[in-house]
C-alpha atoms as a PDB file:
ATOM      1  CA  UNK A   1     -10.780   8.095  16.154  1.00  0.00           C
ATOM      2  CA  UNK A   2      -8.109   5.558  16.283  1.00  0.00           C
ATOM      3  CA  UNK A   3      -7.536   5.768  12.387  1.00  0.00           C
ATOM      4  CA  UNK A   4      -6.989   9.387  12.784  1.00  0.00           C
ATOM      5  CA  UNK A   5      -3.472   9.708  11.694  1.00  0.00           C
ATOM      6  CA  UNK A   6      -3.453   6.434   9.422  1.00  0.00           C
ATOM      7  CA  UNK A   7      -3.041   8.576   6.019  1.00  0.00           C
ATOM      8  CA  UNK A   8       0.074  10.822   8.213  1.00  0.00           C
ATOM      9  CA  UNK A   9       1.685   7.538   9.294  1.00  0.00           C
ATOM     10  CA  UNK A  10       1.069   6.109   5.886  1.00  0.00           C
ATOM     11  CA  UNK A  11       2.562   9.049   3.987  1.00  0.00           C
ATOM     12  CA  UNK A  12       5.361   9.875   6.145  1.00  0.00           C
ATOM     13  CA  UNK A  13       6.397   6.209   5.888  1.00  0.00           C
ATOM     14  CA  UNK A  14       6.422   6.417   2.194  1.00  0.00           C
ATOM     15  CA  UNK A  15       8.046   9.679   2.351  1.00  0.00           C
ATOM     16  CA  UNK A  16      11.030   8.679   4.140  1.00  0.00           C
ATOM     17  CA  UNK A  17      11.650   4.793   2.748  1.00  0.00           C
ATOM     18  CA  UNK A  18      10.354   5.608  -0.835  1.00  0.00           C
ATOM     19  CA  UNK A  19      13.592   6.383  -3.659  1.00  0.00           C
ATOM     20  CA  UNK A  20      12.929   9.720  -4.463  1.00  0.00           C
ATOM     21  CA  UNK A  21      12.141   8.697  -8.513  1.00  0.00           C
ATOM     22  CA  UNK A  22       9.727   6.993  -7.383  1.00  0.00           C
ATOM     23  CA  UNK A  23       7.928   8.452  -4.006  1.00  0.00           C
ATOM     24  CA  UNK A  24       5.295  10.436  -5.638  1.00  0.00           C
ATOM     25  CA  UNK A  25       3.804   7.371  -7.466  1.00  0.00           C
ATOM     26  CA  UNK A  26       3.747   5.433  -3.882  1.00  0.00           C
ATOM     27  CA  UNK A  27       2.491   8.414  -2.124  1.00  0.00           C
ATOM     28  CA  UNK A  28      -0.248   8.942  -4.826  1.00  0.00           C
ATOM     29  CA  UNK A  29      -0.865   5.178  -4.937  1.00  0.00           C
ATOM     30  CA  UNK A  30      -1.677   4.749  -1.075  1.00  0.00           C
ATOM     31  CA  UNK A  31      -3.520   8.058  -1.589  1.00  0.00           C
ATOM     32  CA  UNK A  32      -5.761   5.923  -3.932  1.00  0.00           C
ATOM     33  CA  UNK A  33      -6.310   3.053  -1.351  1.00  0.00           C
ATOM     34  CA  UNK A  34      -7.183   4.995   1.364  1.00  0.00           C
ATOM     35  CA  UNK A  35      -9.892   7.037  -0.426  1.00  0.00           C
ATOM     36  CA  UNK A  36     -11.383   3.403  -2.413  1.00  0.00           C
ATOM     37  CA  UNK A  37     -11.476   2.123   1.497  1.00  0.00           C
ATOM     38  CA  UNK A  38     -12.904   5.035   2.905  1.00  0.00           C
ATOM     39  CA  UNK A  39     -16.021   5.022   0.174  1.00  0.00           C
ATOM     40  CA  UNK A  40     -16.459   1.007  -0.402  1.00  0.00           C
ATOM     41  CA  UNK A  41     -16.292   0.442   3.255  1.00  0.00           C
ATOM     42  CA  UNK A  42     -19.454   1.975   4.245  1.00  0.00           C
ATOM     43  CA  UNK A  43     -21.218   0.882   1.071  1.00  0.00           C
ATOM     44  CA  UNK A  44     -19.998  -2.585   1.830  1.00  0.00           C
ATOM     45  CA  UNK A  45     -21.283  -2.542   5.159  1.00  0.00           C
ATOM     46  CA  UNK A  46     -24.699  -1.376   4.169  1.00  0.00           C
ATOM     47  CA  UNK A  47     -25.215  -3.718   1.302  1.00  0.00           C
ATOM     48  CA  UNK A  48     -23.766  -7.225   2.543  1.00  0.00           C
ATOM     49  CA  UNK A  49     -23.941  -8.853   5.494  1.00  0.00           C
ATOM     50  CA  UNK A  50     -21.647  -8.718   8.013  1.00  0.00           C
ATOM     51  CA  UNK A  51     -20.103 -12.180   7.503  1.00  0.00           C
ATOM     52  CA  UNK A  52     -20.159 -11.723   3.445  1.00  0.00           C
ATOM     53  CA  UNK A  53     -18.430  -8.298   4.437  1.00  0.00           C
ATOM     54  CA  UNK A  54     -15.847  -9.600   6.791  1.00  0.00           C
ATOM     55  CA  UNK A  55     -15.376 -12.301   3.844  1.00  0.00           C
ATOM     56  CA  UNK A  56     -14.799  -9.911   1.578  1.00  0.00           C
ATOM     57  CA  UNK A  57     -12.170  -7.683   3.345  1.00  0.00           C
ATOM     58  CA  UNK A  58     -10.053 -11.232   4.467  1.00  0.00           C
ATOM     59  CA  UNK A  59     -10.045 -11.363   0.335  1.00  0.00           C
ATOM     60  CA  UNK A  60      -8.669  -8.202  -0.193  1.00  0.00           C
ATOM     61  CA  UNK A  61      -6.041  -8.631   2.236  1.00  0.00           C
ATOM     62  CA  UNK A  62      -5.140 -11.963   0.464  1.00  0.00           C
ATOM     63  CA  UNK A  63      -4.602 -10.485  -2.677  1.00  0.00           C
ATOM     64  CA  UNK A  64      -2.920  -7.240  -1.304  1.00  0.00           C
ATOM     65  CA  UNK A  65      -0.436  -9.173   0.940  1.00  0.00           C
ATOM     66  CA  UNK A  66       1.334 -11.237  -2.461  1.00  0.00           C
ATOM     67  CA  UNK A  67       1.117  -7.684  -4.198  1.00  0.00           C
ATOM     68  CA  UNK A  68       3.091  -6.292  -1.473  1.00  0.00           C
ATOM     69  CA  UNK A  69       5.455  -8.994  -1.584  1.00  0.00           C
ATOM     70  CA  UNK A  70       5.884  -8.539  -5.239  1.00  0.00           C
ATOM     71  CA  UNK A  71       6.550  -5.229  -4.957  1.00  0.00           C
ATOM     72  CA  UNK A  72       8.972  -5.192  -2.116  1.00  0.00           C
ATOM     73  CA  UNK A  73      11.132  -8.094  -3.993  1.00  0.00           C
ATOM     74  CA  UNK A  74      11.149  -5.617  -6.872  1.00  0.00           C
ATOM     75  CA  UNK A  75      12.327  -2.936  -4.862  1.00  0.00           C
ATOM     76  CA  UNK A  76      14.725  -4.707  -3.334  1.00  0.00           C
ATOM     77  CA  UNK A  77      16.093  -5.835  -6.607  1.00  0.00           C
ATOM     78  CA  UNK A  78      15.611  -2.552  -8.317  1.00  0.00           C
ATOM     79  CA  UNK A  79      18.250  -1.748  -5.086  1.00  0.00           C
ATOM     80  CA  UNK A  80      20.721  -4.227  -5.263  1.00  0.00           C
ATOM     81  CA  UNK A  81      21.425  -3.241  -9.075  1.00  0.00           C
ATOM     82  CA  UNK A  82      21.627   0.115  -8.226  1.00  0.00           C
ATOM     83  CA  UNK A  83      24.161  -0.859  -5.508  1.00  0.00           C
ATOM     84  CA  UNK A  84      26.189  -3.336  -7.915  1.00  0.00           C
ATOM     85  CA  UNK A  85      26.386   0.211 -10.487  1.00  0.00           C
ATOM     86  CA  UNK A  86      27.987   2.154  -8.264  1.00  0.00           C
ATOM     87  CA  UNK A  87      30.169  -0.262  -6.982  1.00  0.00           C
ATOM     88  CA  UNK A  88      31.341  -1.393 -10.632  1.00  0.00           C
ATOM     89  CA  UNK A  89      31.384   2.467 -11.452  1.00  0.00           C
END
């Protein structure tokens, strides 16, 4: 019960942070993750153990956390040249 409103929270964040051109791809994208975590985690948990599993989810978060970094720099820059545009006219 405590992941009840995960996908709200999630979407509502993206709604209101995401530049509209772009906000249907990241709601659609987290969309993605959340249902690929909600059917691998069970099967995960079922066929590996639960120190292979835990193993395998510190992984995930490894490679996620430098993706989201990556992406967040890009956004960021994708920003500030948006900002310089206007301000150059």
């Amino acid at each position: 019960m405590s992941f009840a409103a995960l996908a709200q929270s999630l979407f509502f964040h993206f709604g209101k942070h995401a530049p509209e051109e772009r906000r249907s791809g990241c709601v659609g994208a987290a969309n993605s993750f959340l249902l690929a975590g909600r059917s691998a985690g069970p099967l995960l948990a079922v066929v590996l153990p639960t120190h292979a599993s835990n193993a395998l989810l510190g992984a995930a978060c490894a490679v996620a956390g430098p993706c989201c970094v990556l992406a967040l720099r890009g956004e960021n820059a994708h920003r500030a040249h948006d900002r310089a545009e206007v301000l150059t006219g």
